[in-house]
Structures are given as C-alpha cells and as structure tokens.
N, C-alpha and C. Protein backbone atom coordinates (compact mmCIF):
# COMPACT_ATOMS: atom_id res chain seq x y z
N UNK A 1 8.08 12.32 -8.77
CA UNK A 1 7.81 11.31 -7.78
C UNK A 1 7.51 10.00 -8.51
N UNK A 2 8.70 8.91 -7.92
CA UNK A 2 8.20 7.70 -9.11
C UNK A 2 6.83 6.85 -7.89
N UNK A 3 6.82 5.96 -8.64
CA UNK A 3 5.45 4.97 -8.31
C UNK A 3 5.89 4.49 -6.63
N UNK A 4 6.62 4.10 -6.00
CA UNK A 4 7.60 3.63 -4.79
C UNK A 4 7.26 4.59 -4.28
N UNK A 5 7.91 6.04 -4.17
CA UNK A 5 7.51 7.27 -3.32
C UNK A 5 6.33 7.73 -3.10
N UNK A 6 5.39 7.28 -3.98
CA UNK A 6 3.77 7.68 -3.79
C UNK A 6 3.45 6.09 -3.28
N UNK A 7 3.61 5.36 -3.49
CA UNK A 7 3.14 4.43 -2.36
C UNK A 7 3.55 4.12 -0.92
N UNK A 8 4.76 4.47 -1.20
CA UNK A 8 5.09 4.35 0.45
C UNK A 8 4.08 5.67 1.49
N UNK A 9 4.20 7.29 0.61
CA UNK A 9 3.31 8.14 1.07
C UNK A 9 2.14 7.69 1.28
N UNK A 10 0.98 6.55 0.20
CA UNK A 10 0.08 6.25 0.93
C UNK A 10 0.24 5.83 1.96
N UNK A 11 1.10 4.41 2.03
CA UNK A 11 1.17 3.66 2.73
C UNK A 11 1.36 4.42 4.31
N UNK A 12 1.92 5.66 4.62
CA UNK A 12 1.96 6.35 5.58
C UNK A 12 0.64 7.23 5.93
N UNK A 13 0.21 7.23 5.08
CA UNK A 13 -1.36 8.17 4.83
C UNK A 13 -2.09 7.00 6.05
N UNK A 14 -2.21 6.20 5.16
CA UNK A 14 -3.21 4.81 5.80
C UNK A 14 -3.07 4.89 7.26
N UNK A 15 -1.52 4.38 7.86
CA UNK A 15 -0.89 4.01 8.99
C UNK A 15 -1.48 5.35 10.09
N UNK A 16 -1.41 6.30 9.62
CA UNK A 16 -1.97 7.56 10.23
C UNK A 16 -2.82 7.11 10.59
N UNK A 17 -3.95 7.18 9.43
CA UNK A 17 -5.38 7.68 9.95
C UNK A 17 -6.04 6.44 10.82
N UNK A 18 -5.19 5.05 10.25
CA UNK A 18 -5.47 4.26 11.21
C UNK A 18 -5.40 3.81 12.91
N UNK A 19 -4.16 4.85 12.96
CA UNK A 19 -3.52 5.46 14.51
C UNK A 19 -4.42 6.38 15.05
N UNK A 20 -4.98 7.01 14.06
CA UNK A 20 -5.62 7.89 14.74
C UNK A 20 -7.14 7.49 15.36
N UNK A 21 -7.57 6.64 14.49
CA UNK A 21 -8.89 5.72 14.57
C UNK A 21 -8.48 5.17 15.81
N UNK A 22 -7.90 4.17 15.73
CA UNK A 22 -7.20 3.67 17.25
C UNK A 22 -7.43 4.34 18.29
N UNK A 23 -6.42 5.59 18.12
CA UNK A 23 -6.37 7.07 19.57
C UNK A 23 -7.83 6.96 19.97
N UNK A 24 -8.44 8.05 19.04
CA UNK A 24 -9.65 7.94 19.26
C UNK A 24 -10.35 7.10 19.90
N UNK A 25 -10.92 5.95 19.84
CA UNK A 25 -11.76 4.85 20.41
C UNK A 25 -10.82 4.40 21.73
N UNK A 26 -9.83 4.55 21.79
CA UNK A 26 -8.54 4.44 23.00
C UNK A 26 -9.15 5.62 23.79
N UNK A 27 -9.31 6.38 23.16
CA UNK A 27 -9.43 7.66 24.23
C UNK A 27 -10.52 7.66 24.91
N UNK A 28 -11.89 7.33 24.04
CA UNK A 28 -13.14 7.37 24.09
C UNK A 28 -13.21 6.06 25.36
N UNK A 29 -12.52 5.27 25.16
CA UNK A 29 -13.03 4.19 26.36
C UNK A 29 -12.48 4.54 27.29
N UNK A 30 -10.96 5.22 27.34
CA UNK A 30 -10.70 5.78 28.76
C UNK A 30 -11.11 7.28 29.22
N UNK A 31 -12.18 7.72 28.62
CA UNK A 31 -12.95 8.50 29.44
C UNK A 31 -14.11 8.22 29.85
N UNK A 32 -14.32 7.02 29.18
CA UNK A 32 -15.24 6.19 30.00
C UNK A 32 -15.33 5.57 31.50
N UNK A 33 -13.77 5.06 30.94
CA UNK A 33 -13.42 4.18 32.38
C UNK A 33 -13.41 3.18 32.25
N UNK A 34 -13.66 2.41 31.31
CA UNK A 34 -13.50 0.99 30.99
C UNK A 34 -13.07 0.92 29.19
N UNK A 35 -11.71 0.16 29.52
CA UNK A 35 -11.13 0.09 28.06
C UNK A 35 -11.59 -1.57 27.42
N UNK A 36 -12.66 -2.00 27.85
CA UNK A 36 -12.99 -2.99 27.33
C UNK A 36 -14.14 -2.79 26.21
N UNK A 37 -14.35 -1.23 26.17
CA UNK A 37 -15.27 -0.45 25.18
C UNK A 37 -14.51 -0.65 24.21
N UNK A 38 -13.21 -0.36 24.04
CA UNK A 38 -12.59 -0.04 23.23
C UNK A 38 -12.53 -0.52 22.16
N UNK A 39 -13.24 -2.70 22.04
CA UNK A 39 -13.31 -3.05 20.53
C UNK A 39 -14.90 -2.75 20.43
N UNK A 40 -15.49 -2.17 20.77
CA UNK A 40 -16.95 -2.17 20.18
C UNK A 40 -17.14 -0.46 19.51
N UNK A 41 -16.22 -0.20 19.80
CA UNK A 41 -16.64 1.15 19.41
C UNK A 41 -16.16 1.17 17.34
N UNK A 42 -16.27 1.90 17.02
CA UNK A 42 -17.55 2.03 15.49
C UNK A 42 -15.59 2.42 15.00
N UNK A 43 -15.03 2.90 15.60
CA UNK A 43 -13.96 3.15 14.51
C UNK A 43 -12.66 2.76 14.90
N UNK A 44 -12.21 1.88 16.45
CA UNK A 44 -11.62 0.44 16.16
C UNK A 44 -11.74 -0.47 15.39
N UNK A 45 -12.63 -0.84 14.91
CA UNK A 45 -12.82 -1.97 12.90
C UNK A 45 -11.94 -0.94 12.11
N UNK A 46 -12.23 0.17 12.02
CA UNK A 46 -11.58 0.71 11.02
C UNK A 46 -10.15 0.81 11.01
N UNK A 47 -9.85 1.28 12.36
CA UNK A 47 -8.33 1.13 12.67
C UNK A 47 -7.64 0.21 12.48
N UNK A 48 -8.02 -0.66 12.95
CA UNK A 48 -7.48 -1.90 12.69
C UNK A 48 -7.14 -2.24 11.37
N UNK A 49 -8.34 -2.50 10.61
CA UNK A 49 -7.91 -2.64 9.29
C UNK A 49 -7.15 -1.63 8.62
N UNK A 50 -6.91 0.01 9.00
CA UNK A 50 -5.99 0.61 8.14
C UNK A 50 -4.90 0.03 8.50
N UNK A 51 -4.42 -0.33 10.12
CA UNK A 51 -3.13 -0.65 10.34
C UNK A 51 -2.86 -2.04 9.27
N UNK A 52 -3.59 -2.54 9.17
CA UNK A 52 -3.57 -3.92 8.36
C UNK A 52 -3.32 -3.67 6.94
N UNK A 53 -4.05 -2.88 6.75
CA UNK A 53 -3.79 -2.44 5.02
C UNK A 53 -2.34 -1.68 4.93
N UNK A 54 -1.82 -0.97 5.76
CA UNK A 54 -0.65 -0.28 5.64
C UNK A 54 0.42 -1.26 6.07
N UNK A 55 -0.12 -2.36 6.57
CA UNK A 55 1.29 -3.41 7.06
C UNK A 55 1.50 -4.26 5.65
N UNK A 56 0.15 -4.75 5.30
CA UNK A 56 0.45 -5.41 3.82
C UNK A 56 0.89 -4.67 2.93
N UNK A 57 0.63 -3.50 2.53
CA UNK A 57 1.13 -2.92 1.63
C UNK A 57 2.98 -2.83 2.23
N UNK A 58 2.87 -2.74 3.43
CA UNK A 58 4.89 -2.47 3.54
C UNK A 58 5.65 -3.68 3.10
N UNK A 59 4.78 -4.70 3.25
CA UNK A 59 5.55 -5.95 2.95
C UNK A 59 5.59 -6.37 1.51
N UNK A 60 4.46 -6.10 0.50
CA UNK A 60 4.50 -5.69 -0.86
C UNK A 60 5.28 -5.18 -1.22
N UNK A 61 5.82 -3.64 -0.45
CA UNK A 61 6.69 -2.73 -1.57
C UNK A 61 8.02 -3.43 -1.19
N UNK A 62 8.10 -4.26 0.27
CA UNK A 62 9.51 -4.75 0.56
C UNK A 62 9.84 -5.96 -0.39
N UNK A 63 8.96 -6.63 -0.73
CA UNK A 63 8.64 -7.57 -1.77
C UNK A 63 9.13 -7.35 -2.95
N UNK A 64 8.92 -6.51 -3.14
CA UNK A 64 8.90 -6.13 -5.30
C UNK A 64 10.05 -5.03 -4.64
N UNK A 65 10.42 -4.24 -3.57
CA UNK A 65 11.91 -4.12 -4.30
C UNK A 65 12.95 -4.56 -3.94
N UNK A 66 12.86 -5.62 -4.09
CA UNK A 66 14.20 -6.96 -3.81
C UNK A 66 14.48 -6.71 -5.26
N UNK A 67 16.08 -6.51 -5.28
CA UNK A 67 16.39 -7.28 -6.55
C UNK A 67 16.01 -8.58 -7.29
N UNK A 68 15.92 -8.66 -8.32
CA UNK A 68 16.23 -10.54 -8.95
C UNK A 68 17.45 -10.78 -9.50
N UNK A 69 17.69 -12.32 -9.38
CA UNK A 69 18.86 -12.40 -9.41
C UNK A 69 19.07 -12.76 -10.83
C-alpha cells in the first residue's frame, strides 16, 4: 500500500466517522422534535470538523497528484 492509498483510506475513515457524528446529533434532535438542537449538541462540532478535515485533505491529495509539467 503506497502513501496515496493509505491516505485516501484515512481520508474515508474521517468522512465516516464524521457522518456518523452528524447522524447521530441529526437523530438525537429529531427525537426530540426540534432540529434546531441539532448545532448545540456536543458531537455536531465534531462532525463538522471531520467533514472538514476529510474535504481538505481530498483537495490536498487532488493537489499533489496533478502532474508537473
């Protein structure tokens, strides 16, 4: 496995658990009944930022593997 294939795997690792953080607090406010819970709750911050960390990192690896000319 070169360096590219284990980062993109993080990079899918991240995107997960950050979806899942999301679900979660998504879910949690609609069994509440009000999805305006949904940014205060403790692991929307987190979600968010994995989705964020897994978007920068896609645009990094799209970055560096461009050829040069």
């Amino acid at each position: 496995m070169n360096f590219q294939h284990a980062f993109v795997s993080m990079i899918c690792l991240v995107a997960l658990v950050g979806l899942a953080f999301v679900g979660i607090s998504l879910g949690h406010a609609l069994r509440l009944g009000d999805l305006t819970l949904i940014a205060r709750h403790p692991l929307f911050g987190s979600g968010v930022a994995s989705l964020a960390t897994a978007a920068l990192g896609g645009l990094l690896l799209l970055a560096l593997g461009r050829p040069s000319r």
